[in-house]
C-alpha atoms as a PDB file:
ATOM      1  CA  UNK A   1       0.000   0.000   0.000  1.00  0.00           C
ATOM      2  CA  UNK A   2       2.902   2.145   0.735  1.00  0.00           C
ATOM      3  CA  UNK A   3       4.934   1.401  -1.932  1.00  0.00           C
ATOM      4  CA  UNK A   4       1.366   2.017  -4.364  1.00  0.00           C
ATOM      5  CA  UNK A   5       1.056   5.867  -2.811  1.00  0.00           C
ATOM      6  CA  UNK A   6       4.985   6.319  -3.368  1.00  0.00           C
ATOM      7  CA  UNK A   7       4.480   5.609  -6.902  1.00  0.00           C
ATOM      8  CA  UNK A   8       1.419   7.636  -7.089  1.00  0.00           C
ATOM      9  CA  UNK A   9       3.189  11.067  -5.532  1.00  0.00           C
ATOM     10  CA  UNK A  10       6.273  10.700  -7.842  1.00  0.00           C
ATOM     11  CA  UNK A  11       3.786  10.190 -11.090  1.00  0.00           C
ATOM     12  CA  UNK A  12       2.506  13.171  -9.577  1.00  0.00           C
ATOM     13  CA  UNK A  13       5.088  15.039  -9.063  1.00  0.00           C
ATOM     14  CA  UNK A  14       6.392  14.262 -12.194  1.00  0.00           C
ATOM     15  CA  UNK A  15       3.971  16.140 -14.096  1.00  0.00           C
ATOM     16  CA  UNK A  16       3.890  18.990 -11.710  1.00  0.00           C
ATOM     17  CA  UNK A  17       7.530  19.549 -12.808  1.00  0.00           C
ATOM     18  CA  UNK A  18       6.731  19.316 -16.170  1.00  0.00           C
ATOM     19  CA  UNK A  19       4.041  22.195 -16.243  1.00  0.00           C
ATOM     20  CA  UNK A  20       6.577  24.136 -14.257  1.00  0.00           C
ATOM     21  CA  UNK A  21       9.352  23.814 -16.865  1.00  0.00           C
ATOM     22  CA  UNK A  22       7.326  25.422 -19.477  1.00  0.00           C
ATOM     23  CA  UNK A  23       7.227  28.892 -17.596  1.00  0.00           C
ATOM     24  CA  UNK A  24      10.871  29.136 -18.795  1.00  0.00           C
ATOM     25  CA  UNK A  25       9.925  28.452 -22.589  1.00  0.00           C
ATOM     26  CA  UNK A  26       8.729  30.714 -24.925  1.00  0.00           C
ATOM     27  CA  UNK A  27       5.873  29.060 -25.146  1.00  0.00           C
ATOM     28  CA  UNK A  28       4.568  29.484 -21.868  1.00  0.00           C
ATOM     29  CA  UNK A  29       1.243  31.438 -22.232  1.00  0.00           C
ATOM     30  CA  UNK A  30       0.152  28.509 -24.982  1.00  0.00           C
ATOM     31  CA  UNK A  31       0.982  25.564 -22.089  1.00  0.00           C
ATOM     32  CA  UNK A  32      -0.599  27.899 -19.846  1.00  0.00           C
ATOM     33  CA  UNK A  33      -3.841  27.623 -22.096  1.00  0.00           C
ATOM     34  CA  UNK A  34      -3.822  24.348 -23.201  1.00  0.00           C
ATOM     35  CA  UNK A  35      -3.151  23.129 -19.606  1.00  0.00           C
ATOM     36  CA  UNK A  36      -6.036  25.148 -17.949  1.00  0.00           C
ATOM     37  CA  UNK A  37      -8.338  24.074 -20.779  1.00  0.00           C
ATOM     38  CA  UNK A  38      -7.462  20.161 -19.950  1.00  0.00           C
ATOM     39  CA  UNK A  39      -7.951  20.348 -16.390  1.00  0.00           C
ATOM     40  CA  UNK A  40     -11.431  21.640 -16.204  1.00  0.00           C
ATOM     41  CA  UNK A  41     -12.166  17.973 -18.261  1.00  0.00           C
ATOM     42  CA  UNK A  42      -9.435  15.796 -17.417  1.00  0.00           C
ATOM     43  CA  UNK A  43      -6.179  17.065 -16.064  1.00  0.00           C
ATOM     44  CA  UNK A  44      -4.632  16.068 -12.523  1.00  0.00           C
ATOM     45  CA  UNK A  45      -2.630  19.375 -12.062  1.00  0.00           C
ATOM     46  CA  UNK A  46      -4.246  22.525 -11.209  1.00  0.00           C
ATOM     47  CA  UNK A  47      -2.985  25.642 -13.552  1.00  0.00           C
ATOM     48  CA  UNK A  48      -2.425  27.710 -10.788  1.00  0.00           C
ATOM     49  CA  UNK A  49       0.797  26.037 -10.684  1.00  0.00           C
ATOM     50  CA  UNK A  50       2.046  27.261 -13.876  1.00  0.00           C
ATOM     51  CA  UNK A  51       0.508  30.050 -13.414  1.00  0.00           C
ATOM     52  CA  UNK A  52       2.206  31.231 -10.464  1.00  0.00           C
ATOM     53  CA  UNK A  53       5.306  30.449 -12.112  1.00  0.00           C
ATOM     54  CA  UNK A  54       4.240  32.961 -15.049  1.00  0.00           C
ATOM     55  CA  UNK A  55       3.496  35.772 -13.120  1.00  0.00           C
ATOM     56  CA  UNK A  56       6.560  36.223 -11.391  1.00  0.00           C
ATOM     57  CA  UNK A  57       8.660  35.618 -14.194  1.00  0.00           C
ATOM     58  CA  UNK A  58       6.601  38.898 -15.328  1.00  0.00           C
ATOM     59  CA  UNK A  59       4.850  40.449 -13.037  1.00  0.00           C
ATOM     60  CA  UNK A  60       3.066  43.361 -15.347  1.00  0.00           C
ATOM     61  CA  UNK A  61       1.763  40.957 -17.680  1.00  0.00           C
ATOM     62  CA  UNK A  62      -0.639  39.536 -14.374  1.00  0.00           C
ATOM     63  CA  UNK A  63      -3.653  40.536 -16.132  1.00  0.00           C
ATOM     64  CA  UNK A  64      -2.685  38.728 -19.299  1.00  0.00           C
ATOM     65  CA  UNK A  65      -2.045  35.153 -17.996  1.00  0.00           C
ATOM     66  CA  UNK A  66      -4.609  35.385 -15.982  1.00  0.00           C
ATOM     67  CA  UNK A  67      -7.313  36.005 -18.518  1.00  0.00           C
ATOM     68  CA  UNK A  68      -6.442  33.653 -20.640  1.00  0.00           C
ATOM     69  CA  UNK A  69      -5.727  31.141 -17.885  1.00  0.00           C
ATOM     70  CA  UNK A  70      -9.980  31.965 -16.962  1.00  0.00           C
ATOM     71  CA  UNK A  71     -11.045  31.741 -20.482  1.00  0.00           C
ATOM     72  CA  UNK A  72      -9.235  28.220 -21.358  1.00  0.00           C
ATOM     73  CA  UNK A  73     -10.299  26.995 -18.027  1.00  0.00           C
ATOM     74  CA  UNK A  74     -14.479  28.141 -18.861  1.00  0.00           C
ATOM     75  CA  UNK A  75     -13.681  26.560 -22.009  1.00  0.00           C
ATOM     76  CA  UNK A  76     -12.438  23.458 -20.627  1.00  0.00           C
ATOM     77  CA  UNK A  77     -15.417  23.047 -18.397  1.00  0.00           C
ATOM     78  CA  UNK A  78     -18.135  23.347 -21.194  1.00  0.00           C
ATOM     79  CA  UNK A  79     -16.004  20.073 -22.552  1.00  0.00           C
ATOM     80  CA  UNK A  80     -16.024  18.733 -19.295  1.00  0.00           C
ATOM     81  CA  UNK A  81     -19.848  19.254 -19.122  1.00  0.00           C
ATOM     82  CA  UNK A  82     -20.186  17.553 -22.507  1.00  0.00           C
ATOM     83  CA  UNK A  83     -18.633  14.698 -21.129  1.00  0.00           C
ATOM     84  CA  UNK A  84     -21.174  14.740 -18.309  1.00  0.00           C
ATOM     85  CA  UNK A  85     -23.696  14.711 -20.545  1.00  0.00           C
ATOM     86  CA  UNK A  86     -22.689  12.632 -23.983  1.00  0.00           C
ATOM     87  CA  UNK A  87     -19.612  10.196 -22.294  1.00  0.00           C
ATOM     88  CA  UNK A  88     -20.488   9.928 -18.678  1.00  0.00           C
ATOM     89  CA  UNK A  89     -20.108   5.887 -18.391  1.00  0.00           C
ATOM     90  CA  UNK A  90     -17.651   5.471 -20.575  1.00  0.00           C
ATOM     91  CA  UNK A  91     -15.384   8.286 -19.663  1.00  0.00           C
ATOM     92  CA  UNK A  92     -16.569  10.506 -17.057  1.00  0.00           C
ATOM     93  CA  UNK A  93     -16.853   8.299 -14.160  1.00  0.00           C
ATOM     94  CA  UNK A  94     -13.438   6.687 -15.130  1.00  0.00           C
ATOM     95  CA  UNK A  95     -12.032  10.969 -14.705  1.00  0.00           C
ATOM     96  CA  UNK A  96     -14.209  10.816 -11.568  1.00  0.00           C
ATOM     97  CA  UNK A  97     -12.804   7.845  -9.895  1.00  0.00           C
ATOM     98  CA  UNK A  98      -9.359   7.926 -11.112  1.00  0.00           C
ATOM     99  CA  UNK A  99      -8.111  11.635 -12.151  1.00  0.00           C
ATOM    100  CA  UNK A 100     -10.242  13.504  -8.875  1.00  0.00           C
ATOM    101  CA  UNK A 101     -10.079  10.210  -6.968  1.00  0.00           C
ATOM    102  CA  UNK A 102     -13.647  10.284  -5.620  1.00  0.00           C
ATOM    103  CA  UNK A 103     -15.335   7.040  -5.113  1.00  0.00           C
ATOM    104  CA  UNK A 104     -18.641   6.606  -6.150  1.00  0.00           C
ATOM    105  CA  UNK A 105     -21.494   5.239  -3.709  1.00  0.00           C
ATOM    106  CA  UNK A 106     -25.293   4.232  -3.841  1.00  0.00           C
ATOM    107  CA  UNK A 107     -27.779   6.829  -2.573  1.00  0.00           C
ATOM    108  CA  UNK A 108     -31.041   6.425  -3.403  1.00  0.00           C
ATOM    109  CA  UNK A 109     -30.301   4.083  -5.816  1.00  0.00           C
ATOM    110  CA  UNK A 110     -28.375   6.612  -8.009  1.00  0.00           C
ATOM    111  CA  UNK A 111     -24.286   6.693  -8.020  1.00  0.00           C
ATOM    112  CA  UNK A 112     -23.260  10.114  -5.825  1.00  0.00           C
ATOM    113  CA  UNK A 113     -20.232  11.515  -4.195  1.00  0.00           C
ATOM    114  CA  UNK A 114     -19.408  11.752  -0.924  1.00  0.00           C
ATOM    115  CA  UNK A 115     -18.625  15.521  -0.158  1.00  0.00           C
ATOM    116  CA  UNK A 116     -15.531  16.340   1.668  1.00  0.00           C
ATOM    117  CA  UNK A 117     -15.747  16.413   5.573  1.00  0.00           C
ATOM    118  CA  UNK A 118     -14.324  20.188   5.420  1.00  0.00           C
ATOM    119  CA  UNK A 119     -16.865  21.523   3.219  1.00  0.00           C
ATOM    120  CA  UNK A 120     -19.239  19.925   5.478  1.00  0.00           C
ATOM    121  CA  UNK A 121     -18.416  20.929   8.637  1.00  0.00           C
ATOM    122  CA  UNK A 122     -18.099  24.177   7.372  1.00  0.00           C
ATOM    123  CA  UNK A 123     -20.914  24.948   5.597  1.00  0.00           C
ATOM    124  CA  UNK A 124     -23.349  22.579   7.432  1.00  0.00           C
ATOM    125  CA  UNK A 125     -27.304  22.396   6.167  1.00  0.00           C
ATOM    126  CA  UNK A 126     -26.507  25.024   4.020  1.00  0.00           C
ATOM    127  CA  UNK A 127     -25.293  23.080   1.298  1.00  0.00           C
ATOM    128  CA  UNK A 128     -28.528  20.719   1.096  1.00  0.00           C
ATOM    129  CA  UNK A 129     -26.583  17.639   1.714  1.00  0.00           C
ATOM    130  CA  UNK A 130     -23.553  15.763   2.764  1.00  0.00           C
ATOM    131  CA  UNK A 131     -23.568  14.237  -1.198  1.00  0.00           C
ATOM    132  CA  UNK A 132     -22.949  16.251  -4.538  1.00  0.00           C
ATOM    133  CA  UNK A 133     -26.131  15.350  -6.654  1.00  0.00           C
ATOM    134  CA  UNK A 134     -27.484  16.602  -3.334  1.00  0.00           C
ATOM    135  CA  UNK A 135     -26.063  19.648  -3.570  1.00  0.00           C
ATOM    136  CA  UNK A 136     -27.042  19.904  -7.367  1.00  0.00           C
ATOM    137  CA  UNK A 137     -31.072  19.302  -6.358  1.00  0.00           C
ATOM    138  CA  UNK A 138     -30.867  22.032  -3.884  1.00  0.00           C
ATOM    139  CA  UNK A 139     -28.676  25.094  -5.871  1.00  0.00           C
ATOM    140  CA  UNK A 140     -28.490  23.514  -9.350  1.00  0.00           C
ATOM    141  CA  UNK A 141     -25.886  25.215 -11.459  1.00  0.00           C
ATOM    142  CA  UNK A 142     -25.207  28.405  -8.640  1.00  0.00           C
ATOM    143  CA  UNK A 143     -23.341  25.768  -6.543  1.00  0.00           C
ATOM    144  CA  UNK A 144     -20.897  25.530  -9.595  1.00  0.00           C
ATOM    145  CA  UNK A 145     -19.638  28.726  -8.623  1.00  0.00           C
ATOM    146  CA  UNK A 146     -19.431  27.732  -5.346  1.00  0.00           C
ATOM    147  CA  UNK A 147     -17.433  24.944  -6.095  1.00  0.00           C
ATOM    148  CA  UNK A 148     -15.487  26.475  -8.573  1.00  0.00           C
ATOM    149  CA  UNK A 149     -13.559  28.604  -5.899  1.00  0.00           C
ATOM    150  CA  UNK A 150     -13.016  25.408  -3.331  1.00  0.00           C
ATOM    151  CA  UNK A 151     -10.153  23.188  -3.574  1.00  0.00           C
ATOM    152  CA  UNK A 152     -12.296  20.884  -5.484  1.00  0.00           C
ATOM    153  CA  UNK A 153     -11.202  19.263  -8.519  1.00  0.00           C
ATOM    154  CA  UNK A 154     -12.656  21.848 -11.042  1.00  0.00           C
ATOM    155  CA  UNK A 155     -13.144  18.452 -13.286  1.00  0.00           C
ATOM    156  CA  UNK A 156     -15.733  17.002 -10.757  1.00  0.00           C
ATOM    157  CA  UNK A 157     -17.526  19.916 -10.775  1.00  0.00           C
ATOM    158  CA  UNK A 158     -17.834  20.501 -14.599  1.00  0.00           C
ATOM    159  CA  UNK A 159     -18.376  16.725 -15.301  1.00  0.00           C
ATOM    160  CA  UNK A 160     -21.062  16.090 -12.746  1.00  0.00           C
ATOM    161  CA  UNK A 161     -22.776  19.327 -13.703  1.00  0.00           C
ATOM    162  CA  UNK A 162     -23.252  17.761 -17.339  1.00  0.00           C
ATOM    163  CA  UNK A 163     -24.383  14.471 -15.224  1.00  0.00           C
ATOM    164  CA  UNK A 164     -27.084  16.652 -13.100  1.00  0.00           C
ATOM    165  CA  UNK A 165     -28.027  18.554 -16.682  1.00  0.00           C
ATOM    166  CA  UNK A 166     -28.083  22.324 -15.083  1.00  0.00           C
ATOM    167  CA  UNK A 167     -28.850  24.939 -16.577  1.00  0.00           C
ATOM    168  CA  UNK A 168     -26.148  25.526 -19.794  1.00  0.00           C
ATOM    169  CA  UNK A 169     -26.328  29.198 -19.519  1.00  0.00           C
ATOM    170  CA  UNK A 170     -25.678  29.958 -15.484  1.00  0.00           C
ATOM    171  CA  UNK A 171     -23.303  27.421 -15.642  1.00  0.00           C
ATOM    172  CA  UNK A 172     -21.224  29.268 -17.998  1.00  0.00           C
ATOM    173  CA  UNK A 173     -21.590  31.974 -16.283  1.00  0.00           C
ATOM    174  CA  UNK A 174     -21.045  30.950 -12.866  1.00  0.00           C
ATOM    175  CA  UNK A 175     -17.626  28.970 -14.530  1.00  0.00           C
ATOM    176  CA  UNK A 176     -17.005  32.692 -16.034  1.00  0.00           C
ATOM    177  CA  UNK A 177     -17.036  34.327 -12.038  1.00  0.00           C
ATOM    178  CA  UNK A 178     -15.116  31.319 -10.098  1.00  0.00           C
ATOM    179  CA  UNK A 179     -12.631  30.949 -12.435  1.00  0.00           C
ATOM    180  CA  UNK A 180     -11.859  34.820 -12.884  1.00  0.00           C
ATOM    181  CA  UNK A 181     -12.722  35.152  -9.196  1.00  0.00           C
ATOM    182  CA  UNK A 182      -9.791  32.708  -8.549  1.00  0.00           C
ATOM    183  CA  UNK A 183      -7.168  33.247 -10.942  1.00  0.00           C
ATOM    184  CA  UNK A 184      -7.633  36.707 -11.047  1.00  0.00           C
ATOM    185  CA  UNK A 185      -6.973  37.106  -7.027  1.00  0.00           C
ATOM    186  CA  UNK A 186      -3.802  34.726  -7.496  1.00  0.00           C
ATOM    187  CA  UNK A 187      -2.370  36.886 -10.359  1.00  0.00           C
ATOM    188  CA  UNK A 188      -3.160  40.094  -8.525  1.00  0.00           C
ATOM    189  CA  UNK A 189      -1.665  39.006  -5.241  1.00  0.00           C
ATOM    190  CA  UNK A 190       1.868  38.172  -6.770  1.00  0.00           C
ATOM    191  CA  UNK A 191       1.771  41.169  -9.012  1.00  0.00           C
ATOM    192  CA  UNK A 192       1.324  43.150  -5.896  1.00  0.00           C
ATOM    193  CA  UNK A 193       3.585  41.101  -3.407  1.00  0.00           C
ATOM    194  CA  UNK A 194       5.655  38.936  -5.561  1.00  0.00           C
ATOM    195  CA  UNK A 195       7.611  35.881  -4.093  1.00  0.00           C
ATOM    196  CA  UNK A 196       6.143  36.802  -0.468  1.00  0.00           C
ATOM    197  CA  UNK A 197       2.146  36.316  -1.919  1.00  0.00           C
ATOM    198  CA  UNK A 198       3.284  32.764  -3.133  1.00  0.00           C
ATOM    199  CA  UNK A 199       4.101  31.625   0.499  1.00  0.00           C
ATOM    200  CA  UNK A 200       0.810  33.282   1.403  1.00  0.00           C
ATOM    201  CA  UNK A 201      -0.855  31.617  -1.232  1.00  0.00           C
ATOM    202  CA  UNK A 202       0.382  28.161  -0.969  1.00  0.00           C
ATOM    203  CA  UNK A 203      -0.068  28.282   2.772  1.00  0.00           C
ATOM    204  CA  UNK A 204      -3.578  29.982   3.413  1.00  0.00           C
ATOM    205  CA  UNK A 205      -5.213  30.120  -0.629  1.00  0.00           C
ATOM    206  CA  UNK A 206      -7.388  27.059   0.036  1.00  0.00           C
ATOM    207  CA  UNK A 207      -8.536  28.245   3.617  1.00  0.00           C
ATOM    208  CA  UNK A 208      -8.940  31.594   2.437  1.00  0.00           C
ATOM    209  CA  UNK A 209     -11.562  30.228  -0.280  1.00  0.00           C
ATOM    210  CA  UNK A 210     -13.056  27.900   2.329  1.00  0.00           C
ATOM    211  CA  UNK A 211     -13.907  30.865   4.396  1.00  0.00           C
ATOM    212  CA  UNK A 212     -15.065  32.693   1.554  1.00  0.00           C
ATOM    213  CA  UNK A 213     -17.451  30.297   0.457  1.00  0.00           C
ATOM    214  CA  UNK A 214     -18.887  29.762   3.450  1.00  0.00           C
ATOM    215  CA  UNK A 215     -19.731  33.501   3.679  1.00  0.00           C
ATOM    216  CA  UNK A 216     -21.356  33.323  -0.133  1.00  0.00           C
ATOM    217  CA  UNK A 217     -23.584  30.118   1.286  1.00  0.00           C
ATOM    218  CA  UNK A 218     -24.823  32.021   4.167  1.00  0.00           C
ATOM    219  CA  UNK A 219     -25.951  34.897   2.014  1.00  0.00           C
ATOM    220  CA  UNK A 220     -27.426  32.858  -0.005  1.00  0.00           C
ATOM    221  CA  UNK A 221     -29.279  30.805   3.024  1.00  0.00           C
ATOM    222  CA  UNK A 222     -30.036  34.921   4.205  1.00  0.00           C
ATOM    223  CA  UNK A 223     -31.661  35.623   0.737  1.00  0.00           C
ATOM    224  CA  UNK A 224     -33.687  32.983   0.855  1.00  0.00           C
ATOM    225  CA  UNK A 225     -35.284  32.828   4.379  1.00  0.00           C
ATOM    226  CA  UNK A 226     -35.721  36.609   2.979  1.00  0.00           C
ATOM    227  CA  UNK A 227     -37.457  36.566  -0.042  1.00  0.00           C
END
C-alpha cells in the first residue's frame, strides 16, 4: 500500500515539474492555455501552478495570464460538461474515480459523491446535503460557482454538472465568475507582493476560499429565508 502511494506522488510530481518547466519556454502562455483548458475535463494538475510560475517571471503581464488562464479553463469546463452529458459511463466516471479520486457510492439508488468532511463541517445544512447530486437538487448550477472557488477538482464539478443537466447558460456563467474570481486574485496578489504572496498563497489560498465560500452560502441561506 505504501509502496502504491509512493508511486502515485512521484507520477505526480512528475507532471507537476513538467508544467513548471514550461514557464521558462517561450511558449509558456500557450501551455498555460492548453493546460487550464485540460484540467477543467481531465487534467490532474491545477494551472495555478504554472501560473504562479508565469506571473513572477513577469509580473506586469498579471492581467494577461490570468485572462487567458480563466477563459481556457471556462472553455475546458463546457467540454467537461459535454462529457457529463454525452460520455459519462464510458469516460466521465473513469475521470471521476481515477483523475479527482472520488469514489462513487449508492444513494437512493443513483451513483453520488461523498462531499468532503471540510466543506461539510463548514458549511453545514446550508449546502442541502452531505452528497454532490445533493447539492445539485438544492442550488443547481449556482453551486458551480461555489465549487469552482473550493479546492475541489474543477473536473468534478464541470463533469457532474453535465451528469445533473443544469442549466447551460448559469453554468457558464457561474464557470465565467469562479474561475476569474480565482485566478484573477492569485495573479493580482503576486503582481502586488511577488515571491512573499506565493508563500501566502500556498499556505492559506485554500482556507482563504473555504472561508469565503462559506460567507457566499450564508448569504445565499439569508436571501432565501428573505425573499
Amino acid at each position: 500500500m505504501v509502496e502504491k502511494i509512493q508511486k502515485k506522488s512521484g507520477f505526480v510530481r512528475r507532471f507537476y515539474d513538467w508544467m513548471l518547466h514550461w514557464a521558462d519556454s517561450k511558449y509558456g502562455l500557450l501551455a498555460l492555455v492548453v493546460l487550464s483548458f485540460a484540467e477543467s475535463s481531465f487534467f490532474p494538475i491545477p494551472p495555478d501552478v504554472l501560473l504562479i510560475a508565469l506571473v513572477l517571471g513577469a509580473t506586469s503581464r498579471w492581467y494577461k495570464y490570468a485572462f487567458y488562464c480563466t477563459l481556457a479553463s471556462v472553455l475546458g469546463g463546457l467540454a467537461g460538461y459535454g462529457i457529463g452529458i454525452f460520455a459519462w459511463d464510458t469516460m466521465g466516471r473513469w475521470i471521476v474515480e481515477n483523475v479527482a479520486h472520488m469514489t462513487l457510492v449508492d444513494v437512493n439508488g443513483r451513483p453520488d459523491i461523498a462531499l468532503p468532511s471540510y466543506l461539510i463541517s463548514s458549511m453545514g445544512s446550508a449546502l442541502g446535503g452531505e452528497y454532490l447530486f445533493q447539492v445539485y437538487d438544492h442550488w443547481n448550477a449556482w453551486i458551480v460557482f461555489v465549487f469552482g472557488l473550493t479546492p475541489l477538482p474543477y473536473k468534478l464539478t464541470t463533469i457532474t454538472a453535465g451528469v445533473a443537466r443544469v442549466n447551460l447558460p448559469i453554468f457558464l456563467m457561474a464557470s465565467v465568475a469562479a474561475r476569474a474570481c480565482r485566478f484573477f486574485l492569485v495573479a493580482w496578489l503576486l503582481h502586488k507582493w511577488g515571491e512573499p504572496a506565493k508563500l501566502f498563497i500556498d499556505r492559506y489560498f485554500n482556507l482563504l476560499c473555504i472561508a469565503f465560500v462559506g460567507l457566499l452560502i450564508g448569504g445565499f441561506v439569508l436571501l432565501k429565508l428573505v425573499f
